[in-house]
Structures are given as C-alpha cells and as structure tokens.
Protein backbone atom coordinates (compact mmCIF):
# COMPACT_ATOMS: atom_id res chain seq x y z
CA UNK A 1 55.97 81.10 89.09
CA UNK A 2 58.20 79.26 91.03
CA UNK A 3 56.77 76.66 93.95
CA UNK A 4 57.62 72.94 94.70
CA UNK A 5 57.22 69.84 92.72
CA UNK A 6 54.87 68.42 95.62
CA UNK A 7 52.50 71.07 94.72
CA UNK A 8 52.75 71.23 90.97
CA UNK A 9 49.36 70.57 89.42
CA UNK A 10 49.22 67.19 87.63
CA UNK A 11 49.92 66.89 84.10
CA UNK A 12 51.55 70.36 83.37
CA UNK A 13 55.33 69.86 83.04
CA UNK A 14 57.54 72.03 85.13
CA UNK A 15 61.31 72.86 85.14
CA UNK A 16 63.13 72.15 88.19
CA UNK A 17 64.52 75.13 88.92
CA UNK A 18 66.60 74.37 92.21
CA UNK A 19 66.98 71.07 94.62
CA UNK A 20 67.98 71.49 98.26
CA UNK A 21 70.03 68.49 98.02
CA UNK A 22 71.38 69.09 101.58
CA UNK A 23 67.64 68.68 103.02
CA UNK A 24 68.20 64.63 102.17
CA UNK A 25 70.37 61.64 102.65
CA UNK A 26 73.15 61.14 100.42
CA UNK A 27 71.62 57.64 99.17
CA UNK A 28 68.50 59.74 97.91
CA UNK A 29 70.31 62.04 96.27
CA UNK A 30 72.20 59.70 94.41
CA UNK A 31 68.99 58.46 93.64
CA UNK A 32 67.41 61.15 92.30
CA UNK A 33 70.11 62.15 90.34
CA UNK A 34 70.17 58.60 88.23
CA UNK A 35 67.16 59.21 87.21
CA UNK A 36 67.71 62.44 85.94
CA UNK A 37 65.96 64.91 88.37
CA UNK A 38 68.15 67.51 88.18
CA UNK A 39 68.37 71.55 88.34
CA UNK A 40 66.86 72.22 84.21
CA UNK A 41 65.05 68.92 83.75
CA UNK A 42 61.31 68.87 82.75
CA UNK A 43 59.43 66.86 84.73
CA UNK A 44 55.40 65.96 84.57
CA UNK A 45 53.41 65.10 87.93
CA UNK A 46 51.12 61.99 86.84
CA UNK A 47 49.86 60.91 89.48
CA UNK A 48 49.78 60.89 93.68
CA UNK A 49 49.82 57.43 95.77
CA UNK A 50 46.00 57.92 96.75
CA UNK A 51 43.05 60.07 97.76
CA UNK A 52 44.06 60.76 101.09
CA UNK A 53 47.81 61.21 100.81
CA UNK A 54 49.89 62.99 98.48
CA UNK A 55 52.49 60.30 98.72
CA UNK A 56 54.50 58.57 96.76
CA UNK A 57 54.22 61.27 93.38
CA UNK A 58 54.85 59.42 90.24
CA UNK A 59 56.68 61.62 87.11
CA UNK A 60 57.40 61.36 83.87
CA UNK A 61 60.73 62.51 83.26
CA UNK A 62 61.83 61.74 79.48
CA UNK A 63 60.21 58.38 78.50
CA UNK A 64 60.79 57.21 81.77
CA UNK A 65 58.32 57.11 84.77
CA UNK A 66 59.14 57.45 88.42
CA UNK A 67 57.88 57.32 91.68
CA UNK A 68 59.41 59.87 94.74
CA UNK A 69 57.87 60.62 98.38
CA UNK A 70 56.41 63.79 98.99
CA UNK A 71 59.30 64.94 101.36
CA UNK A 72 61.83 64.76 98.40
CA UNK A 73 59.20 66.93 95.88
CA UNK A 74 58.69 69.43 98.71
CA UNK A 75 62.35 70.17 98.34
CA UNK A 76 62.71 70.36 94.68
CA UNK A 77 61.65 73.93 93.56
CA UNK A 78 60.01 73.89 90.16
CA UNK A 79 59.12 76.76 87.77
CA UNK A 80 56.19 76.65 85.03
CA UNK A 81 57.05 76.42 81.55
CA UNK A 82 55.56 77.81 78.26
CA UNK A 83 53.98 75.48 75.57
CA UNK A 84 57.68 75.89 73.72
CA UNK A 85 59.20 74.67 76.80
CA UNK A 86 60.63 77.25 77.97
CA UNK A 87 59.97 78.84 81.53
CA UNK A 88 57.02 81.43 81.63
CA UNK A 89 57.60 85.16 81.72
CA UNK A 90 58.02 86.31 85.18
CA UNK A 91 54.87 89.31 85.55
CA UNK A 92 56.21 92.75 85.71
C-alpha cells in the first residue's frame, strides 16, 4: 500500500517511498533532509497538532522526534512495512 505520510495511521511506521521535493521551497527541503526524511527512511506518525486540524504532524524518525505541516506529509509518499521492517507484499 502506498499513500501519503499525512494520511498514515498513527503509530504504525511507514517507509517513505518517494518525496516530491519540487512541490516545496528549497529551505524546506533542506530541512527535511537534515533530519533525515528521506526516500527509504522509516518514519512513525505520533501525533497531529489538535482535534480539529491535522497540522503540524509530529514523527519519530530514529531516536529523534519531529514536527512537519501537513502540506509537506501530503507530498511525501509512504509505503507500509512488515513487522521485520520491510515493506508489505504488494496483493496479487
């Protein structure tokens, strides 16, 4: 299953399968990229900013934690992954 991180169900970790880096600035980018969100990386929704929005969307991505707005996870495509960590088997 592949879909976007601002849809990903909280705490399941997902692969990012592909980022549409075009779709933002170059200073988020840069951004995202120093903290390690990155085409392969598994990432865990925690958390969203509060009961009426879906923004910001916090992660776990190693040990670390971090917070991006809903408009960058709606352009980072994620797949599921298995309990191994690898991705799940695509149905026939």
């Amino acid at each position: 299953m592949i879909g976007s991180l601002d849809s990903a169900p909280l705490g399941a970790a997902v692969r990012i399968a592909r980022i549409d880096w075009p779709a933002m600035s170059p200073d988020e980018g840069r951004r995202l990229r120093e903290f390690g969100l990155m085409e392969g990386a598994l990432v865990t929704p925690l958390h969203r900013g509060s009961l009426f929005s879906r923004d910001p969307l916090a992660l776990a991505v190693g040990r670390m934690r971090v917070i991006i707005r809903a408009a960058q996870a709606a352009v980072i495509a994620v797949e599921a992954v298995d309990a191994a960590g690898g991705a799940e088997p695509k149905p026939a």
